[in-house]
N, C-alpha and C. Protein backbone atom coordinates (compact mmCIF):
# COMPACT_ATOMS: atom_id res chain seq x y z
N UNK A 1 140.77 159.52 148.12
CA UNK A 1 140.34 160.65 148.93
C UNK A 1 139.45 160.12 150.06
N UNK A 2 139.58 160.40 151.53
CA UNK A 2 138.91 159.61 152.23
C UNK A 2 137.60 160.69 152.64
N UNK A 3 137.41 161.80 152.14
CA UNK A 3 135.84 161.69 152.51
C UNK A 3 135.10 161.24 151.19
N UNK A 4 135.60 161.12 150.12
CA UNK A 4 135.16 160.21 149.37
C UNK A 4 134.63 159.02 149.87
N UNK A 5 135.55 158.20 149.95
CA UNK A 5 135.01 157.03 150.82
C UNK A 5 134.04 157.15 151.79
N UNK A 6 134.49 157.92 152.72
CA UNK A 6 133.20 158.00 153.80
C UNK A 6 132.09 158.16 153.24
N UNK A 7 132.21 159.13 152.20
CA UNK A 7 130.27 159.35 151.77
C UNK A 7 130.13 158.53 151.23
N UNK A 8 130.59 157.05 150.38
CA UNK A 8 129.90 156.21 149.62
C UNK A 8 129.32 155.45 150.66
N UNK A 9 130.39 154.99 151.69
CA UNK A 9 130.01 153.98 152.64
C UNK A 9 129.04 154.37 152.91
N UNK A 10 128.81 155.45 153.69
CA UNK A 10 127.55 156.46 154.36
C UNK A 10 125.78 155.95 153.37
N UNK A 11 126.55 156.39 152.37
CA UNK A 11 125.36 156.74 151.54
C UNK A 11 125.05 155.29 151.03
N UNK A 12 125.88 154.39 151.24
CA UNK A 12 125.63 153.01 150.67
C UNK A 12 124.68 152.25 152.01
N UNK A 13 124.75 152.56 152.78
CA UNK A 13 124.32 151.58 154.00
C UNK A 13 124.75 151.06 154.60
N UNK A 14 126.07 151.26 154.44
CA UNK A 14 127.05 150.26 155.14
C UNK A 14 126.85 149.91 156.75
N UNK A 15 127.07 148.82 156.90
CA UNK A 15 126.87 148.47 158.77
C UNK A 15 128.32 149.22 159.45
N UNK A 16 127.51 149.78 160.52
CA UNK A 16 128.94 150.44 160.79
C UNK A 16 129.56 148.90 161.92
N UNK A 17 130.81 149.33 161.67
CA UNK A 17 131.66 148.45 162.58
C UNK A 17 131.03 148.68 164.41
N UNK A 18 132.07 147.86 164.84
CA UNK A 18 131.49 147.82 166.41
C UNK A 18 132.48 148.45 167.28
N UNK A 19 132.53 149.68 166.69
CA UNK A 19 133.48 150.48 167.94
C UNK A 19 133.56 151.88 167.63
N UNK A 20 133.92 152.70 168.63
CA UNK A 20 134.20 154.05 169.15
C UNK A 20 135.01 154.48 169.03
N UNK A 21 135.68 155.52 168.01
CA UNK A 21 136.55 156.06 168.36
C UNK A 21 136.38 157.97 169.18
N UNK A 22 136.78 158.18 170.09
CA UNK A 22 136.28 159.25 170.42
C UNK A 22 137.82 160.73 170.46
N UNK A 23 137.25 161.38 169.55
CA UNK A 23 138.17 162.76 169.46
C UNK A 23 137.53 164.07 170.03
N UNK A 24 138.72 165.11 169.96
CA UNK A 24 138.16 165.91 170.46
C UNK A 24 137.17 166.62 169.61
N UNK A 25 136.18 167.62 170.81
CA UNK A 25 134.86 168.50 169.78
C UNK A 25 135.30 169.16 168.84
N UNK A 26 134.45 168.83 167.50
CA UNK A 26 135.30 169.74 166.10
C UNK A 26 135.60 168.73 165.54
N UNK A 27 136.34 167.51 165.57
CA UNK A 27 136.73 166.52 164.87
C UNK A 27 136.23 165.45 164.50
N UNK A 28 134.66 165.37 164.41
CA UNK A 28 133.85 164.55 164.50
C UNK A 28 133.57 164.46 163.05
N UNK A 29 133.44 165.31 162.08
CA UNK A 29 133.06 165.46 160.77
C UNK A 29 134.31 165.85 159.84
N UNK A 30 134.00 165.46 158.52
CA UNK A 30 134.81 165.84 157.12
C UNK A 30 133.83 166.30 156.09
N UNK A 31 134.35 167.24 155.70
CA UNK A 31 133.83 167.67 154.59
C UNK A 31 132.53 168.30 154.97
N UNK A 32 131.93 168.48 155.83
CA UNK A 32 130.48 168.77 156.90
C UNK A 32 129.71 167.24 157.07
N UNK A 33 130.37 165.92 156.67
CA UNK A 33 129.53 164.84 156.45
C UNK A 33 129.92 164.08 158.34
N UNK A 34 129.22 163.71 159.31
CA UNK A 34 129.56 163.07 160.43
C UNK A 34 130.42 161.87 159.58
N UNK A 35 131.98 161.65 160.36
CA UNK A 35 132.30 160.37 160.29
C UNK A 35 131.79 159.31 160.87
N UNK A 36 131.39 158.06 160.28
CA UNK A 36 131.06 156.94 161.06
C UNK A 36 131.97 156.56 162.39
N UNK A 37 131.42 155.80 163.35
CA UNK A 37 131.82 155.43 164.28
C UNK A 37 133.00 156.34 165.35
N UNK A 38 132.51 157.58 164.83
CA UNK A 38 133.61 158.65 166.22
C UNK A 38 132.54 159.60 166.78
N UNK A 39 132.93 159.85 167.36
CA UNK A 39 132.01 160.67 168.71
C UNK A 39 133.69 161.98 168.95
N UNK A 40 132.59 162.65 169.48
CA UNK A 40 133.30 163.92 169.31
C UNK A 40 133.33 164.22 171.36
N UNK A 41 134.08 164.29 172.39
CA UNK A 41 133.77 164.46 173.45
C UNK A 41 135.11 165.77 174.10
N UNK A 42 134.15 166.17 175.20
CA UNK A 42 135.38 167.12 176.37
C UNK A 42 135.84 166.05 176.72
N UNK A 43 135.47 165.13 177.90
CA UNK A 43 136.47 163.97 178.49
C UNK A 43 137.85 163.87 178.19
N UNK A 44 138.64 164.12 178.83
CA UNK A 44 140.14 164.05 178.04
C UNK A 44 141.02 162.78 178.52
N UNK A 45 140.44 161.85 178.89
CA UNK A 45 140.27 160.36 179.46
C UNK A 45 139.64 159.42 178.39
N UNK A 46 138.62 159.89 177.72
CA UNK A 46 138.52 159.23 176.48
C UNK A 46 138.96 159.89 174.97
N UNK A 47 139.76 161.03 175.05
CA UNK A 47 140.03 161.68 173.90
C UNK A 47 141.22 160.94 173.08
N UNK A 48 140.72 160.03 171.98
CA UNK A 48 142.29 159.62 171.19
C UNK A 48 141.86 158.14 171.59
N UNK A 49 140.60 157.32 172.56
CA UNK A 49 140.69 156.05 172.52
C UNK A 49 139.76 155.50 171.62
N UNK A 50 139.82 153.92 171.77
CA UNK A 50 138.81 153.72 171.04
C UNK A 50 137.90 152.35 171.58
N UNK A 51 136.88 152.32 171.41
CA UNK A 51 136.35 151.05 172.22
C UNK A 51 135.64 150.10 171.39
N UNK A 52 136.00 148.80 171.93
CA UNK A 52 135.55 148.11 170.70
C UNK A 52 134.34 146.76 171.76
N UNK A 53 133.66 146.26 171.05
CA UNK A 53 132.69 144.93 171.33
C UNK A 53 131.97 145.85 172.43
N UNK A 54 131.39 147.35 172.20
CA UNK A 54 130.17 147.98 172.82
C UNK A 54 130.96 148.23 174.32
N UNK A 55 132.28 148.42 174.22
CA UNK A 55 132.96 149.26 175.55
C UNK A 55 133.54 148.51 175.99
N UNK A 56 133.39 146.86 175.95
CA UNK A 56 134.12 145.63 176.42
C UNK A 56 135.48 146.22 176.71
N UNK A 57 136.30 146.44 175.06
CA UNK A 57 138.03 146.81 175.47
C UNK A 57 138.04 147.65 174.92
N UNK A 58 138.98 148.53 175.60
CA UNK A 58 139.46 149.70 175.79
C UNK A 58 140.62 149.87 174.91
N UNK A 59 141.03 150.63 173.91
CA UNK A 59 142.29 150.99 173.68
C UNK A 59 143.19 152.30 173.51
């Protein structure tokens, strides 16, 4: 079950990875818990990408 997962990681401490994924507003959370590493934006230029090494590359 993956908000399972998410809340252990969450709740464990886990380091989050080094990238962005950005969806649209509303899709930022599961279960009411924020997913790690997504951002929720209007921009529809960054909606569906993801950025990795702090914005370096783009995908």
């Amino acid at each position: 079950m993956p908000s399972l997962h998410i809340s252990r990681a969450a709740s464990n401490g886990a380091a989050p990875l080094d990238f962005t994924l950005y969806v649209p507003a509303g899709f930022g959370s599961l279960a009411g818990a924020k997913i790690p590493n997504v951002e929720e934006t209007d921009d529809p230029g960054r909606i569906f990408t993801a950025h990795f090494a702090g914005g370096q590359e783009v995908w």
